[in-house]
Protein backbone atom coordinates (compact mmCIF):
# COMPACT_ATOMS: atom_id res chain seq x y z
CA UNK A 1 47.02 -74.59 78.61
CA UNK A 2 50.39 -73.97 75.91
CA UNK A 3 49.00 -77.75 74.52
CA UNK A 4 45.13 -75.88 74.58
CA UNK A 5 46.16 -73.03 72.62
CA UNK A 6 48.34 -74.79 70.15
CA UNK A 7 45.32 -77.01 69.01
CA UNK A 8 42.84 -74.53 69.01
CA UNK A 9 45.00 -72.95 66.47
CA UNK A 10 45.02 -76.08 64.54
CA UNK A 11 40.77 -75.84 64.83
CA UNK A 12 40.73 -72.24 64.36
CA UNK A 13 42.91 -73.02 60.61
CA UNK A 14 40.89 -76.02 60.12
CA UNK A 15 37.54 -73.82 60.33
CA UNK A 16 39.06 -71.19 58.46
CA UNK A 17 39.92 -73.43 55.77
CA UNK A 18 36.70 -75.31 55.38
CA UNK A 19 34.38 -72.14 55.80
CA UNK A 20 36.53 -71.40 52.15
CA UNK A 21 35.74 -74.66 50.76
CA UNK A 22 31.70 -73.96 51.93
CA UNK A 23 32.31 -70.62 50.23
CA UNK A 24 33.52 -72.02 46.95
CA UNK A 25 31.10 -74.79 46.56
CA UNK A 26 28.33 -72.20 47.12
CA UNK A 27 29.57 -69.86 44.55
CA UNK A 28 27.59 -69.19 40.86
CA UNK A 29 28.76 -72.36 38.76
CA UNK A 30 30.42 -70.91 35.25
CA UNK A 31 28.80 -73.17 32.27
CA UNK A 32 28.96 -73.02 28.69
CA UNK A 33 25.65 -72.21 27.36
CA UNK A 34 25.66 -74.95 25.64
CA UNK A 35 25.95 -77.79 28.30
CA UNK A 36 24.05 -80.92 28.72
CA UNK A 37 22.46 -82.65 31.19
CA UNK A 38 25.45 -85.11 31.94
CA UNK A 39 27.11 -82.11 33.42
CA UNK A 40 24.04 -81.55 36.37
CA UNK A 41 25.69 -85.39 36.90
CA UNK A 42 29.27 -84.78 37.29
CA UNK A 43 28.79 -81.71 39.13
CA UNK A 44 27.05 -83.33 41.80
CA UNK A 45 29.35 -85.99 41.85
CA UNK A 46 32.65 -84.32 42.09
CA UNK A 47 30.72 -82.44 44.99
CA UNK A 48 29.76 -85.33 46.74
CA UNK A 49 33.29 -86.67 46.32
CA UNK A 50 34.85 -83.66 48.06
CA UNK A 51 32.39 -83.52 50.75
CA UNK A 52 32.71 -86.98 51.88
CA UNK A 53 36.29 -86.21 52.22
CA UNK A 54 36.24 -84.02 53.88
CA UNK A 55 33.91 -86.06 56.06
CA UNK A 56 36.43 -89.05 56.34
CA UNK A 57 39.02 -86.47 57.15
CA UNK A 58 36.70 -84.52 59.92
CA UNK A 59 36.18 -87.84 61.58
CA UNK A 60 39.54 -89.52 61.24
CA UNK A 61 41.06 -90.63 65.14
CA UNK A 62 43.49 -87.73 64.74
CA UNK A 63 41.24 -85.19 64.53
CA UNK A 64 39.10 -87.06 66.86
CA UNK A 65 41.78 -87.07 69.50
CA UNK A 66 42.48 -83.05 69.38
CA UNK A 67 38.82 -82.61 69.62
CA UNK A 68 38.43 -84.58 72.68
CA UNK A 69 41.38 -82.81 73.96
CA UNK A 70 39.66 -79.52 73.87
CA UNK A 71 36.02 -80.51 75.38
CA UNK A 72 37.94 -81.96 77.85
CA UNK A 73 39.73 -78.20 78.40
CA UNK A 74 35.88 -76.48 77.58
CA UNK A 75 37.17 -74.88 74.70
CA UNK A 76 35.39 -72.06 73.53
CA UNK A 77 36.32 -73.13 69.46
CA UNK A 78 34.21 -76.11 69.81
CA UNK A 79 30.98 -74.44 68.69
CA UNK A 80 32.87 -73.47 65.94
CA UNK A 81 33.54 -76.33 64.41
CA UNK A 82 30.35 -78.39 65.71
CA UNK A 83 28.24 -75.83 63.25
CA UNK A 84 30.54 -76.81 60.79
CA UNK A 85 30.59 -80.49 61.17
CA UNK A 86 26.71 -80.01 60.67
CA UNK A 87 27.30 -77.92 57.72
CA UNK A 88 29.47 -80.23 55.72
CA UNK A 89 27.27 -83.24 57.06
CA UNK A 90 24.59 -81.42 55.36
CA UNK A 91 26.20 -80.37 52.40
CA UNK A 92 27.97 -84.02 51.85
CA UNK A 93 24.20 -85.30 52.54
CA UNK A 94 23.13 -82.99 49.46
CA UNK A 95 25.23 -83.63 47.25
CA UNK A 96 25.00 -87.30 47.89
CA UNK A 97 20.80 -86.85 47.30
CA UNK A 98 21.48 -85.21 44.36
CA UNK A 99 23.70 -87.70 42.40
CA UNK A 100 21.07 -90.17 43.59
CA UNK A 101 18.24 -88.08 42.18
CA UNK A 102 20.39 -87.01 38.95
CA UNK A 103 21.31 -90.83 38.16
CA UNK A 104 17.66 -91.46 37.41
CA UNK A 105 17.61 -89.14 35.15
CA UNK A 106 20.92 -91.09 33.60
CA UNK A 107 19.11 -93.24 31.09
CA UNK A 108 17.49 -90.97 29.23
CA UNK A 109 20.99 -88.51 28.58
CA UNK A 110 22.03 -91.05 25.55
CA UNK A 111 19.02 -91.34 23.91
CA UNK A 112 18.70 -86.81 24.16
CA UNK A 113 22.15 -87.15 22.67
CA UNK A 114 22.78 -89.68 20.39
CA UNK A 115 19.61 -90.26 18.40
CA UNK A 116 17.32 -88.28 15.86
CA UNK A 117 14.87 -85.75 16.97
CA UNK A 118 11.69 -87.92 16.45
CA UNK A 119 13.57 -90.94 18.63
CA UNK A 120 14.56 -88.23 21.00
CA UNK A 121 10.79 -87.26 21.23
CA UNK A 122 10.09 -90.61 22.10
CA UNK A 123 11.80 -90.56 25.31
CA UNK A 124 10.56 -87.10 26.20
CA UNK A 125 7.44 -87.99 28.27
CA UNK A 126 9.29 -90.45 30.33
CA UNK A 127 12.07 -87.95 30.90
CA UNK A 128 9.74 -85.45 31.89
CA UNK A 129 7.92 -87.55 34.31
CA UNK A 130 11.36 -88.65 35.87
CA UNK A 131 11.94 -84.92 36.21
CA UNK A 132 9.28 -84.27 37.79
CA UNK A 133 9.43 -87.27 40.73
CA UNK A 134 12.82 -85.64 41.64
CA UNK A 135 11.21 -82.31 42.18
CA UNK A 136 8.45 -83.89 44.38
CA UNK A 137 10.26 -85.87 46.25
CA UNK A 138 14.28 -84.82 46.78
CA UNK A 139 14.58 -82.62 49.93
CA UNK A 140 17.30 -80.47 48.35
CA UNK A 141 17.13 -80.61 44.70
CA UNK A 142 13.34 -79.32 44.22
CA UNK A 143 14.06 -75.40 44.28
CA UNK A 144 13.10 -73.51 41.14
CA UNK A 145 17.13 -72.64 40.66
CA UNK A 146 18.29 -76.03 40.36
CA UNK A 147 15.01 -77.25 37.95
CA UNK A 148 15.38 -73.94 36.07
CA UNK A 149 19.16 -75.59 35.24
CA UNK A 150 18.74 -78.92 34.96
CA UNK A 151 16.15 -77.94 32.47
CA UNK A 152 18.27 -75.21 30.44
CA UNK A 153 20.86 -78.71 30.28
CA UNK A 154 18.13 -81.27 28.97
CA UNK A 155 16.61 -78.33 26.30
CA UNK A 156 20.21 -77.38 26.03
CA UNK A 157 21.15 -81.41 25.11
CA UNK A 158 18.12 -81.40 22.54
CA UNK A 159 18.38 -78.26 20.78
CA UNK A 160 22.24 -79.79 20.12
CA UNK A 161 20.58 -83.11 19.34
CA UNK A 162 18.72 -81.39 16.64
CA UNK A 163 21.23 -79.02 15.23
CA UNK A 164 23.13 -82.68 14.78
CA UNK A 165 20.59 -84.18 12.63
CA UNK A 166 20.05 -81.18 10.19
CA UNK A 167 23.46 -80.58 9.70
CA UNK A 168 23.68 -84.50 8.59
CA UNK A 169 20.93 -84.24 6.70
């Protein structure tokens, strides 16, 4: 039982500390009005690289061990940190989506930034379209929040774009 309580600490810290990292990663992102597209990108990715490990690390032999310990005692912190397991499996599963989605969407972030307007135009339907298959068909990223961003980024990206040219012209 002393062994017990002495890893059920551990779990109850362990919880503790990843119900902060849920907290944080569900928090309002702070942008600069005037970010691009590229950013949706990197967000997602530096997500999905925390997640995952945290995933590793939630299914490394160590922790395996201590949890196997405590079903074995019936302890009572295992629900716990089964709802969490499932929570970062679905938030690692997300953000994972997400890059996936976002990365088709990669191709088209040069020519919004690095071109003239009328080139930039160009690539607009396609971009669009792309836009549009994500919000169809990704489970997680077709809410009207995350669109409503990613298209604030891409008009964002051109209005920037466009600024560019007449300033150089």
């Amino acid at each position: 039982t002393e062994v017990t309580e002495k890893l059920e600490q551990v779990i109850k810290i362990w919880i503790k500390q990843i119900r902060q990292v849920l907290a944080e990663s569900e928090q309002m992102r702070r942008e600069a009005d005037d970010i691009g597209p590229s950013a949706e990108l990197e967000h997602w990715k530096t997500r999905m690289s925390s997640f995952n490990s945290l995933l590793d690390e939630i299914k490394s032999s160590r922790v395996k061990k201590i949890i196997s310990i405590l079903q074995a005692a019936r302890s009572k912190t295992l629900k716990q940190w089964k709802e969490l397991d499932g929570t970062i499996t679905i938030a690692a599963n997300e953000a994972k989506d997400n890059v996936r989605y976002l990365y088709t969407l990669d191709k088209f972030f040069g020519p919004l930034a690095e071109t003239s307007p009328v080139t930039m135009m160009e690539h607009v339907p396609s971009l669009m379209n792309t836009v549009w298959m994500i919000y169809c068909t990704s489970p997680y990223y077709n809410t009207s929040e995350r669109m409503t961003s990613l298209l604030l980024k891409i008009t964002n990206q051109m209005i920037k774009t466009c600024k560019t040219y007449l300033c150089e012209g």
